[in-house]
N, C-alpha and C. Protein backbone atom coordinates (compact mmCIF):
# COMPACT_ATOMS: atom_id res chain seq x y z
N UNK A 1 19.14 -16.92 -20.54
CA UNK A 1 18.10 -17.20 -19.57
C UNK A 1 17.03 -18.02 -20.29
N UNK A 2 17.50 -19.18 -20.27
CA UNK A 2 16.10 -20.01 -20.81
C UNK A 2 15.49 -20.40 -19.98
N UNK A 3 13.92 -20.04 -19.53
CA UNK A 3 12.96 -20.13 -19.02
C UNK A 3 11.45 -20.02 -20.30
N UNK A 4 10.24 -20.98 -19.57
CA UNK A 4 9.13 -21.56 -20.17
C UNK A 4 8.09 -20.31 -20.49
N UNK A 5 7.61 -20.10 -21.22
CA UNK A 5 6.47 -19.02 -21.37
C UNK A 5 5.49 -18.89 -20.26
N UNK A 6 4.86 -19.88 -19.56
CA UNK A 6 3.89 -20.09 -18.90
C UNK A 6 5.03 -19.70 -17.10
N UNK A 7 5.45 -20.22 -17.37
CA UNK A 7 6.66 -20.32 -16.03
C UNK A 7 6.72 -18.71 -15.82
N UNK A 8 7.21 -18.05 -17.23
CA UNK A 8 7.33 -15.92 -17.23
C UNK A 8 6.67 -15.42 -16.58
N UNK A 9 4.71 -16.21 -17.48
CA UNK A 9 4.07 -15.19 -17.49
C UNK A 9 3.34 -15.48 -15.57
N UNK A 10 3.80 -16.55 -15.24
CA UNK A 10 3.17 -16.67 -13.98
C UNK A 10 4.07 -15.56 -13.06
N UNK A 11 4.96 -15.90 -13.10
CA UNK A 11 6.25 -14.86 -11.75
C UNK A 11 5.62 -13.68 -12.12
N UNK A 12 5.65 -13.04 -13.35
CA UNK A 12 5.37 -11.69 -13.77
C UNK A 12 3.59 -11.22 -12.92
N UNK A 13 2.57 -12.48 -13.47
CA UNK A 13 1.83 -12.40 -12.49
C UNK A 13 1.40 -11.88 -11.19
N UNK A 14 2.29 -12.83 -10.45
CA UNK A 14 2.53 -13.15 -9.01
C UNK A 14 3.76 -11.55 -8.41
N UNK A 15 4.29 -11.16 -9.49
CA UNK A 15 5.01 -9.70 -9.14
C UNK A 15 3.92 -8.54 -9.16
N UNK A 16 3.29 -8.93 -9.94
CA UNK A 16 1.90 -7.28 -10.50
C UNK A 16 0.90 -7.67 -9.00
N UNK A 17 0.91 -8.97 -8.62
CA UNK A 17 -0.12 -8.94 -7.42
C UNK A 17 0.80 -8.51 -6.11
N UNK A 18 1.97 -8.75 -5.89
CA UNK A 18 2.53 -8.65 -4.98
C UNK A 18 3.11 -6.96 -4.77
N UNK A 19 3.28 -6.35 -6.27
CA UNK A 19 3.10 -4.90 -6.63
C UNK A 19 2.23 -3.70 -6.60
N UNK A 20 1.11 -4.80 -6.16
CA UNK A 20 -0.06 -3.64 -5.68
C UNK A 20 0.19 -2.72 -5.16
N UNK A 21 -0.41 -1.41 -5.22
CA UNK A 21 0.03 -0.07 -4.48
C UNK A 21 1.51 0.17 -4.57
N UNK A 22 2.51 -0.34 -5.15
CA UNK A 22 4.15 -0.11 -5.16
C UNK A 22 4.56 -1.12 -5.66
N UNK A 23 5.58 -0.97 -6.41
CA UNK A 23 6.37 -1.84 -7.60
C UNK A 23 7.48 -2.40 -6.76
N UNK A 24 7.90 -2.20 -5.52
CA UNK A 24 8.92 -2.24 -4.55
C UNK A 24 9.04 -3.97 -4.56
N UNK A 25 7.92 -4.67 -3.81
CA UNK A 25 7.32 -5.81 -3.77
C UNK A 25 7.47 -6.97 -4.83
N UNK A 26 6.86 -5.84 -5.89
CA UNK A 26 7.30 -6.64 -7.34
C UNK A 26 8.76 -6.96 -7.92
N UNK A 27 9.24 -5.76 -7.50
CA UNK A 27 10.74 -5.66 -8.12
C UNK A 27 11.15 -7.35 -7.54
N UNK A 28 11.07 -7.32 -6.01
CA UNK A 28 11.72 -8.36 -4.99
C UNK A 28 11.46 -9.37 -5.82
N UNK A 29 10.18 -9.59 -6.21
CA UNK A 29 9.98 -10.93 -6.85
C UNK A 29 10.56 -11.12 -7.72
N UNK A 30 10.62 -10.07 -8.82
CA UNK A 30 11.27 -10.25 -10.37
C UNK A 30 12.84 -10.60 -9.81
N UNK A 31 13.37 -9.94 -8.70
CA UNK A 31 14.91 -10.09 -8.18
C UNK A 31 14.84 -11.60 -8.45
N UNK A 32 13.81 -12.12 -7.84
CA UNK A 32 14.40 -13.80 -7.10
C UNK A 32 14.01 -14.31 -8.60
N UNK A 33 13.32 -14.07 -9.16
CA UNK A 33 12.98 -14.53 -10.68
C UNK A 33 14.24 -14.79 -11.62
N UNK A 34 14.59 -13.46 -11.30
CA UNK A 34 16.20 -13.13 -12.17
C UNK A 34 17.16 -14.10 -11.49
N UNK A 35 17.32 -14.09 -10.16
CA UNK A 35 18.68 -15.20 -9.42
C UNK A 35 18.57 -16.47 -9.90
N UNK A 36 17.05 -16.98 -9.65
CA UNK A 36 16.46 -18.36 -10.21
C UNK A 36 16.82 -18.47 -11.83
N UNK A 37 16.78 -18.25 -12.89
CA UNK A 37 16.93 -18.13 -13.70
C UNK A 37 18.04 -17.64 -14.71
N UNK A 38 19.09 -17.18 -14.28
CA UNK A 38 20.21 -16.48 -14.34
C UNK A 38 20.98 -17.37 -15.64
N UNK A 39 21.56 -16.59 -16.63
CA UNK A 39 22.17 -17.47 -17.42
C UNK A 39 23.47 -18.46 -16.82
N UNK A 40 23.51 -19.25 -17.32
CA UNK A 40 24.64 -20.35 -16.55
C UNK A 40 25.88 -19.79 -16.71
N UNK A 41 26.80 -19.42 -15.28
CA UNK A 41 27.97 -18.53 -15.73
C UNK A 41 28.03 -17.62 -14.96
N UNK A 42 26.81 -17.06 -14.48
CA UNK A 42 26.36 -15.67 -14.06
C UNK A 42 26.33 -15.67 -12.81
N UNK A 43 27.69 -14.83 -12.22
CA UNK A 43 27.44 -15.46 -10.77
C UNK A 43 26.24 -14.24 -10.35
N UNK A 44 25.61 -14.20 -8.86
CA UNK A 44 24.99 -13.42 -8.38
C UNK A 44 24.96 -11.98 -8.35
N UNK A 45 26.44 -11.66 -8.34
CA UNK A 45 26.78 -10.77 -8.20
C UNK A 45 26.67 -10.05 -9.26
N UNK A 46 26.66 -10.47 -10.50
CA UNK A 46 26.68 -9.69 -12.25
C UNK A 46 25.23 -9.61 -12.36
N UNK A 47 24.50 -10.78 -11.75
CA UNK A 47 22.70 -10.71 -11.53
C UNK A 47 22.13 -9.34 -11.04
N UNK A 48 22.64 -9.28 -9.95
CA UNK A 48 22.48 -8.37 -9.34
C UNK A 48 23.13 -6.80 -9.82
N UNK A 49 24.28 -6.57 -10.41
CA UNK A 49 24.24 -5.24 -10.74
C UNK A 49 23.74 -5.09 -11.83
N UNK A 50 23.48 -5.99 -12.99
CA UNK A 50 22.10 -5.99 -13.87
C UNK A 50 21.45 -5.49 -13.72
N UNK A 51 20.59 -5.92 -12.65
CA UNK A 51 19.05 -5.70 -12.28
C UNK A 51 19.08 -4.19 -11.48
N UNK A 52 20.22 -3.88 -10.75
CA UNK A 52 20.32 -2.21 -10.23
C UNK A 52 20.50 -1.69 -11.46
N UNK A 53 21.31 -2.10 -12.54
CA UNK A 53 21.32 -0.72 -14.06
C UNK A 53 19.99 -0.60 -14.09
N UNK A 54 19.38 -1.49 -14.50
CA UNK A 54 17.88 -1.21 -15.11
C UNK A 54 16.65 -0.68 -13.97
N UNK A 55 16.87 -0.94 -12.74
CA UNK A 55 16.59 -0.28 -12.08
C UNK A 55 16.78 1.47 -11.57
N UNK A 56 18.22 1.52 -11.95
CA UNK A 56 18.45 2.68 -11.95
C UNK A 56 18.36 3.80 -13.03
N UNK A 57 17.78 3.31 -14.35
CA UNK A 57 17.24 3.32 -15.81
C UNK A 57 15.99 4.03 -15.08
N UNK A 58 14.89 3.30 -13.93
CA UNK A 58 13.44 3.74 -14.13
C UNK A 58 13.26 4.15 -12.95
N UNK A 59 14.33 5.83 -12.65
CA UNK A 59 13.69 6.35 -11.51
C UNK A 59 12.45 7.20 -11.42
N UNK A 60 11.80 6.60 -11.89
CA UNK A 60 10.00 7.44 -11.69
C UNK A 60 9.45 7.03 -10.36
N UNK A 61 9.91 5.93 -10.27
CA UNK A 61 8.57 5.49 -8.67
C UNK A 61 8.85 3.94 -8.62
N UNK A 62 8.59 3.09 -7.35
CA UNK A 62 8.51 1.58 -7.46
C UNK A 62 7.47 1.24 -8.65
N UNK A 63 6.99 1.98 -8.74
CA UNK A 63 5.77 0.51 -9.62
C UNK A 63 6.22 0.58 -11.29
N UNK A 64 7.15 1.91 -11.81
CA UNK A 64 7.88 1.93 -12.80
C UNK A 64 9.14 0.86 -12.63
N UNK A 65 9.54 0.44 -11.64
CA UNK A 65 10.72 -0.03 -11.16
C UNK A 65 10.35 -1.26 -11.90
N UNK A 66 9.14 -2.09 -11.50
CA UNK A 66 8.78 -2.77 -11.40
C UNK A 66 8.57 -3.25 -12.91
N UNK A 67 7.80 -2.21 -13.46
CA UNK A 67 7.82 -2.55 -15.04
C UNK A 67 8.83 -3.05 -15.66
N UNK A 68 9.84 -1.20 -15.97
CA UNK A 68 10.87 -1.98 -16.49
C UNK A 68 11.27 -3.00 -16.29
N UNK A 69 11.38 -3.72 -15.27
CA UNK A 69 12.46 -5.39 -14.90
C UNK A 69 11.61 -6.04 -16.03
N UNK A 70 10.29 -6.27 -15.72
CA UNK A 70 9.23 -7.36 -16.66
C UNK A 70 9.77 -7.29 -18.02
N UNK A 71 10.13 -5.58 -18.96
CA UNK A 71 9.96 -5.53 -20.09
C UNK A 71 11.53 -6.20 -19.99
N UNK A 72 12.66 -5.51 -19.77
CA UNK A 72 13.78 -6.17 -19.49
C UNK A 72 14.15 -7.48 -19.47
N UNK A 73 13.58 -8.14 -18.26
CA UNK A 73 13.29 -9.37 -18.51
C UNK A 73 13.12 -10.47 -19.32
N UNK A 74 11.82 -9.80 -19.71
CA UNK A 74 11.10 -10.77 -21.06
C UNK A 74 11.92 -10.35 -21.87
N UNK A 75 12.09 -9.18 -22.59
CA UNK A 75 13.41 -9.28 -23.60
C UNK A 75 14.54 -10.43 -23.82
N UNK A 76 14.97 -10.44 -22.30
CA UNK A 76 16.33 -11.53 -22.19
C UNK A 76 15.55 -13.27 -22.66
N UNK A 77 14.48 -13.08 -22.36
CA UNK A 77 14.27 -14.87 -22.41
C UNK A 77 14.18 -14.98 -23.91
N UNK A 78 13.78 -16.41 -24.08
CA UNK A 78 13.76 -16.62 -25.70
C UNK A 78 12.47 -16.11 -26.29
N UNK A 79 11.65 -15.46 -25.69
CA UNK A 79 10.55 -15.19 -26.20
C UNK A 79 11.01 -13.28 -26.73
N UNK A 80 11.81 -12.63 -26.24
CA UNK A 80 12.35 -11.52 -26.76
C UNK A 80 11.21 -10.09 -26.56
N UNK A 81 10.77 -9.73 -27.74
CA UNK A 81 10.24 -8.35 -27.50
C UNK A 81 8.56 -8.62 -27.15
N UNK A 82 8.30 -10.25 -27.48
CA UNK A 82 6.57 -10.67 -26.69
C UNK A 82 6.83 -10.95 -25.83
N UNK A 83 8.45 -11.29 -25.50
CA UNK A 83 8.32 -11.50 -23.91
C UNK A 83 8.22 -10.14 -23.04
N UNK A 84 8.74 -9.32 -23.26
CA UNK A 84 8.87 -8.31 -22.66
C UNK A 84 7.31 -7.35 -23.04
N UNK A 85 6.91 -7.46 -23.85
CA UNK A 85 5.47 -7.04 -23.88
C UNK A 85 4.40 -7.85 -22.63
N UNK A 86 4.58 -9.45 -22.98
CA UNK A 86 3.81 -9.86 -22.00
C UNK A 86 4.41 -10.22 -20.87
N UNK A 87 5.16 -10.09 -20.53
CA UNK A 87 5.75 -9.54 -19.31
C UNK A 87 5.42 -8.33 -18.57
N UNK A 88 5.14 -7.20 -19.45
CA UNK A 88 4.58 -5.69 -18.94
C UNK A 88 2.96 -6.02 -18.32
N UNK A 89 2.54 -6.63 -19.55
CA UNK A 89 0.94 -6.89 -19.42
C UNK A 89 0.28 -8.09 -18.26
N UNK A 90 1.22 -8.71 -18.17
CA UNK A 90 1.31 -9.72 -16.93
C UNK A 90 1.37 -8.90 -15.66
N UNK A 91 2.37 -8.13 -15.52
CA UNK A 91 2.50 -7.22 -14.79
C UNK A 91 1.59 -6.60 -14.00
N UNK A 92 1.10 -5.51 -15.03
CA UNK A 92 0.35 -4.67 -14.98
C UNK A 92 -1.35 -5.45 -14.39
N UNK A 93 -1.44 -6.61 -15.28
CA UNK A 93 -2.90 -7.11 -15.18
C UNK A 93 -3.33 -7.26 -13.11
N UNK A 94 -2.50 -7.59 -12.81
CA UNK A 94 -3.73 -8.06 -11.00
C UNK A 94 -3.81 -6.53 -10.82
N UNK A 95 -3.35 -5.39 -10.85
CA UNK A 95 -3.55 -4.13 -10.42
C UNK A 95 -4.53 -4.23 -10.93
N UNK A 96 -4.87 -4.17 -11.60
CA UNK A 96 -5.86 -3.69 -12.48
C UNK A 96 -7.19 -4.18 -12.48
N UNK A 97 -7.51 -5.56 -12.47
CA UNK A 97 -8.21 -6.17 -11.77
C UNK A 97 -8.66 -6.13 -10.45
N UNK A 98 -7.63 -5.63 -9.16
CA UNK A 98 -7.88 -5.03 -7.91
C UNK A 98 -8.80 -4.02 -7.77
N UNK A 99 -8.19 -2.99 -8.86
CA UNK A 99 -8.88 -1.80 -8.85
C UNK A 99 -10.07 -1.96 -9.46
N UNK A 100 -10.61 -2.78 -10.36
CA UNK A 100 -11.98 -2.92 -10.73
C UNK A 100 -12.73 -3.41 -9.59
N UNK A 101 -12.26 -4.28 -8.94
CA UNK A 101 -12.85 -5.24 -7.45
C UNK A 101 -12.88 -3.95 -6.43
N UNK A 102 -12.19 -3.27 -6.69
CA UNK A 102 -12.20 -2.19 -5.19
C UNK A 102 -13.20 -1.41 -6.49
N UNK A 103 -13.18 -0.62 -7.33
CA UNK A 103 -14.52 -0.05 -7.70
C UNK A 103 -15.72 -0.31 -7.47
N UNK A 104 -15.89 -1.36 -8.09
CA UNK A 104 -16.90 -1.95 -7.87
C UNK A 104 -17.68 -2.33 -6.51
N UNK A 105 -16.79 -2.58 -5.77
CA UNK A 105 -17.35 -2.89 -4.07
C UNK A 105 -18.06 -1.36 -3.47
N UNK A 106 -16.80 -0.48 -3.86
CA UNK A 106 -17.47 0.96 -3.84
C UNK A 106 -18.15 1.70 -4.19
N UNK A 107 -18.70 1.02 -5.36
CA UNK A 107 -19.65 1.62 -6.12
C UNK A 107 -20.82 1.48 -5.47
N UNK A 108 -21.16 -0.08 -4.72
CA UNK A 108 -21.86 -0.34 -4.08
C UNK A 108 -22.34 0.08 -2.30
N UNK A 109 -20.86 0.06 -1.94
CA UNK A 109 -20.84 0.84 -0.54
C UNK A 109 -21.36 2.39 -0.85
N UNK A 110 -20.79 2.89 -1.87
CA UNK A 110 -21.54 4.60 -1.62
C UNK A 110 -22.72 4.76 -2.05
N UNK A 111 -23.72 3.74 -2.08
CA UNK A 111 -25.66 3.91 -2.15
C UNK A 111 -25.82 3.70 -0.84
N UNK A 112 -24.96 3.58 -0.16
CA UNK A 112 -25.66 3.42 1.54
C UNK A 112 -25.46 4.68 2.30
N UNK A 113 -26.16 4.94 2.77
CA UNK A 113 -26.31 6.34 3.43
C UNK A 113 -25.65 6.29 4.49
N UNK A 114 -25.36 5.64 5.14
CA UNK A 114 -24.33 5.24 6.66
C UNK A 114 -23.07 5.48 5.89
N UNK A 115 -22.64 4.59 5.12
CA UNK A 115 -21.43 4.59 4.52
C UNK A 115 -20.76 6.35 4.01
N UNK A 116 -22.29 7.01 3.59
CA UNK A 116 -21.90 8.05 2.74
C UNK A 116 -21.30 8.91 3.48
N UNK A 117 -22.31 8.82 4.93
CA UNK A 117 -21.82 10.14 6.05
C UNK A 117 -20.72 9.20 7.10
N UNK A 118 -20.17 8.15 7.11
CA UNK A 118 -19.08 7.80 7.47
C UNK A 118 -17.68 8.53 6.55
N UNK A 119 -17.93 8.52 5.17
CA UNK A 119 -16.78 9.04 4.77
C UNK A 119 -16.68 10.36 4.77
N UNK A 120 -17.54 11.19 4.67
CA UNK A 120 -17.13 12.45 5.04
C UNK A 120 -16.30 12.87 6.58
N UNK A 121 -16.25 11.68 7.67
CA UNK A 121 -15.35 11.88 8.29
C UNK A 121 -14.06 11.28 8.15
N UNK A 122 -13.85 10.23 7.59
CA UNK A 122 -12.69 9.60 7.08
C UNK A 122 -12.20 10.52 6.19
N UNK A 123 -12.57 11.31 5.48
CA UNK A 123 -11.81 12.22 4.57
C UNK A 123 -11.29 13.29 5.38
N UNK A 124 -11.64 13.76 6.73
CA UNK A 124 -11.06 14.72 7.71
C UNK A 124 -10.30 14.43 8.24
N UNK A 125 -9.82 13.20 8.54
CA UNK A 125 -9.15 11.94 8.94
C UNK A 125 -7.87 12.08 8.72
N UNK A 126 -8.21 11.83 7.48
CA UNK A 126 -7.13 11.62 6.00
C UNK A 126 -6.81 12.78 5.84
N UNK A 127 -7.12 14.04 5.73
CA UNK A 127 -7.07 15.45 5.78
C UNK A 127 -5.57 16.03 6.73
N UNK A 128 -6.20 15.60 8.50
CA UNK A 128 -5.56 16.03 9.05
C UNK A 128 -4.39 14.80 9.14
N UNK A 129 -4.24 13.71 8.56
CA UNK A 129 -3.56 13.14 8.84
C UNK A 129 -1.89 13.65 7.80
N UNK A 130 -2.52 13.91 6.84
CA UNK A 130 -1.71 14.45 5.64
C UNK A 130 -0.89 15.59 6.00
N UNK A 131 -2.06 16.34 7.03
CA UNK A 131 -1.31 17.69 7.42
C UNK A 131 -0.22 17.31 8.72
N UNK A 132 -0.53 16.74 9.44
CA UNK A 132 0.69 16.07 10.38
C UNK A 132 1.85 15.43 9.67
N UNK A 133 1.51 14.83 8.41
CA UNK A 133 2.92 14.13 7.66
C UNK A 133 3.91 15.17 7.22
N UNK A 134 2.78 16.44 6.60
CA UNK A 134 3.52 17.85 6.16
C UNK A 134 4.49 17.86 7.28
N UNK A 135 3.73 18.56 8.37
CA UNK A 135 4.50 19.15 9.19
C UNK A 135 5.28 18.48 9.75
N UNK A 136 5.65 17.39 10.19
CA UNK A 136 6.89 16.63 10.46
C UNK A 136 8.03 16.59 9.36
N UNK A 137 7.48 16.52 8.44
CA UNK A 137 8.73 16.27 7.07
C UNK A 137 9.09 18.09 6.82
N UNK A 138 8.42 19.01 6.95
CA UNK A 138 8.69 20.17 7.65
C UNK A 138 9.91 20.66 8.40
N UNK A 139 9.34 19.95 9.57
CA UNK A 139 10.34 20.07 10.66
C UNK A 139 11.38 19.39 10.32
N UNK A 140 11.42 18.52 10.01
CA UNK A 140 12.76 17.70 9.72
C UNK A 140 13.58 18.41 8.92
N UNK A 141 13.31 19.17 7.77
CA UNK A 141 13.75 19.52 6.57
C UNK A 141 14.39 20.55 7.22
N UNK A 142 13.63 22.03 8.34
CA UNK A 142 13.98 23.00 8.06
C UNK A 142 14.61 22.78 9.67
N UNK A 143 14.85 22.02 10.40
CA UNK A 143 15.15 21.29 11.77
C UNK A 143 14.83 22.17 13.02
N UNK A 144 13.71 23.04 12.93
CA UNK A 144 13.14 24.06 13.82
C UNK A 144 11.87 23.53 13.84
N UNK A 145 11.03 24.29 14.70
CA UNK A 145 9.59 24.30 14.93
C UNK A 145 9.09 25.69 13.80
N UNK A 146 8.01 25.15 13.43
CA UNK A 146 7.78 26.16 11.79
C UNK A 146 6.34 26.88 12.91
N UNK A 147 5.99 26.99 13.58
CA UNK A 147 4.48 27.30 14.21
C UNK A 147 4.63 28.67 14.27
N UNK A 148 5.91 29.46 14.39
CA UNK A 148 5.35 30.97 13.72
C UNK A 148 5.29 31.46 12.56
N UNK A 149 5.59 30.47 11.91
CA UNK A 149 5.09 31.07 9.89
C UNK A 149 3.83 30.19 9.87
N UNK A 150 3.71 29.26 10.32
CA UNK A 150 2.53 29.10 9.76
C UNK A 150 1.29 29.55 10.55
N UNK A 151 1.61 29.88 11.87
CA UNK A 151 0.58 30.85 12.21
C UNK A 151 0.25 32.44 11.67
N UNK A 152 1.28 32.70 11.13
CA UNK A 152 1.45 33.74 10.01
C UNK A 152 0.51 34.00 9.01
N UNK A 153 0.76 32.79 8.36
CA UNK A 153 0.20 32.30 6.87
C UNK A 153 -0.79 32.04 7.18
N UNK A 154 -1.53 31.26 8.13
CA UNK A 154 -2.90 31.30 8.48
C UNK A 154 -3.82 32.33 8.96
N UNK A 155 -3.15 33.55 9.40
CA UNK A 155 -3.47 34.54 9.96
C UNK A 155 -3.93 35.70 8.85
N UNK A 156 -2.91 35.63 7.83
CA UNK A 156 -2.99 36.11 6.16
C UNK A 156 -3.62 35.19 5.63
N UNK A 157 -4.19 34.37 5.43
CA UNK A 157 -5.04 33.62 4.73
C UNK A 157 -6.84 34.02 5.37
N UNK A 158 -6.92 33.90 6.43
CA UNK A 158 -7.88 34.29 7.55
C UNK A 158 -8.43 35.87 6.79
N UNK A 159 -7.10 36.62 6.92
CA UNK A 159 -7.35 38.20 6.78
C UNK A 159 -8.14 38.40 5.25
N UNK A 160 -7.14 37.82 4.49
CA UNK A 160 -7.98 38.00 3.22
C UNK A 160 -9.19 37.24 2.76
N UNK A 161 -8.78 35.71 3.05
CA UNK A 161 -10.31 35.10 2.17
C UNK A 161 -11.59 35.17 3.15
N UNK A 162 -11.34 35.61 4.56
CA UNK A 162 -12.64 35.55 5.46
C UNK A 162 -13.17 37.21 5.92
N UNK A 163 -12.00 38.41 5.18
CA UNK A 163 -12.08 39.94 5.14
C UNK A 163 -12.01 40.35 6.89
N UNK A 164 -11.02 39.22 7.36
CA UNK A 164 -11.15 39.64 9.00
C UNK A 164 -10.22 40.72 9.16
N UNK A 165 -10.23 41.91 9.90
CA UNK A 165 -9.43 42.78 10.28
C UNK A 165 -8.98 42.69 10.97
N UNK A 166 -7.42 43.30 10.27
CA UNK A 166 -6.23 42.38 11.17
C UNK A 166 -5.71 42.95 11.85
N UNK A 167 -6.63 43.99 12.84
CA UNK A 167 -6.54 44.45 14.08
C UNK A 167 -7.11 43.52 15.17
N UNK A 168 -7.87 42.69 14.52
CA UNK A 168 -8.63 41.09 15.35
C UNK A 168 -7.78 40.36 15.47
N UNK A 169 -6.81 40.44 14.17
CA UNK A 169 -6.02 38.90 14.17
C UNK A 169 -4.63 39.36 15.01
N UNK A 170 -4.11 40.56 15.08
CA UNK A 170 -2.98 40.52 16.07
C UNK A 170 -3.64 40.63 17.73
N UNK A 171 -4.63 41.38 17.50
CA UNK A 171 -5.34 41.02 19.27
C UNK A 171 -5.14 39.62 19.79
N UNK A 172 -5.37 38.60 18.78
CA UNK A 172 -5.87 37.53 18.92
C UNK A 172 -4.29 36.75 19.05
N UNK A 173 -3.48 37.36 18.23
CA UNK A 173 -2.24 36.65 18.08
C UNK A 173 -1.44 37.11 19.78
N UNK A 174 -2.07 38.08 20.15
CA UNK A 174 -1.47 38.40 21.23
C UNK A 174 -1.69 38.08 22.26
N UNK A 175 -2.57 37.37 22.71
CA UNK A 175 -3.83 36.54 23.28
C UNK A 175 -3.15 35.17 23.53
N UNK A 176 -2.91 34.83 22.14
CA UNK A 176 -2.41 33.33 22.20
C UNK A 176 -1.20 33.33 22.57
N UNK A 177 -0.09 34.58 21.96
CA UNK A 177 1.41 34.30 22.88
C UNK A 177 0.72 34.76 23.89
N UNK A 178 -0.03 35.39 24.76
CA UNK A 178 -0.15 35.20 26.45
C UNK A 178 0.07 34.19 27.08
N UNK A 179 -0.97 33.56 26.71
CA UNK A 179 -1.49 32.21 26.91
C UNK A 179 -0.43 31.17 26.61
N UNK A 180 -0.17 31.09 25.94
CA UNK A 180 0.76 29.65 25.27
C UNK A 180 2.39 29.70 25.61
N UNK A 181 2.50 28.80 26.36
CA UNK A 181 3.89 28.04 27.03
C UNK A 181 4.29 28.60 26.22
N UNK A 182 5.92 28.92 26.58
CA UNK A 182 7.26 29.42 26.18
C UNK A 182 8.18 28.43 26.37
């Protein structure tokens, strides 16, 4: 794979920006990096189960995915183990930079007092939104409706950390099967 230093460190670049929040993105790029570049000989197909070994080398998460290819990568070109160093660091760099730009903006948004008591509802938001993801991936998993254990568990959670007597909480539980569709 002979390819230019400047030519590497740009794709590798342009993968760490396109990798933001997930290496998934990045990988794609480094893919077309690798097809483009492919030693002469190499049909697609040997490209390609290449790039799944080493992929399948870094099952931690996309944005590990993503690494390895860079260090991988740069290894293969003529630049060798600086390629694959600055290949990582290429990588890695627009995240990183993002996240200083998103600090920083925030650093500034949370001296505003509007902003401050806006996020305390965005975090309830985000709260209950998390708890709806639970409970669907829940349901899916256990392929029932889970709403009598976890009215359970909330009922025992209630009893002990709030010292309610749980002569209240089955009144109450009994109340609600009245009430609540069958």
């Amino acid at each position: 794979m002979a390819v230019s230093f400047f030519e590497y460190i740009a794709v590798m670049l342009l993968a760490g920006a396109g990798g933001f929040g997930g290496g998934i993105g990045g990988a794609n790029i480094i893919k077309e990096f690798a097809l483009n570049w492919a030693a002469p000989g190499m049909t697609e197909q040997a490209v390609m189960d290449e790039l799944l070994n080493v992929i399948s080398a870094s099952q931690f998460g996309g944005y590990s995915q993503g690494i390895t290819l860079a260090a991988y990568l740069g290894a293969k070109t003529s630049l060798g183990i600086l390629g694959a160093v600055l290949g990582v660091i290429a990588f890695i760099l627009p995240s990183v930079l993002l996240m200083i730009l998103i600090l920083k903006i925030g650093e500034r948004l949370y001296k505003n007092s509007r902003f401050k008591y806006s996020i305390n509802y965005i975090n309830l938001l985000a709260a209950g939104l998390i708890c709806m993801i639970v409970w669907n991936y829940a349901v899916t998993i256990f392929e029932r409706d889970l709403i009598l254990p976890v009215i359970t568990g909330l009922a025992c959670f209630a009893s002990v950390y709030f010292r309610i007597n749980p002569a209240f909480i089955i009144a109450g539980g009994a109340l609600i099967g009245a009430v609540w569709p069958s």
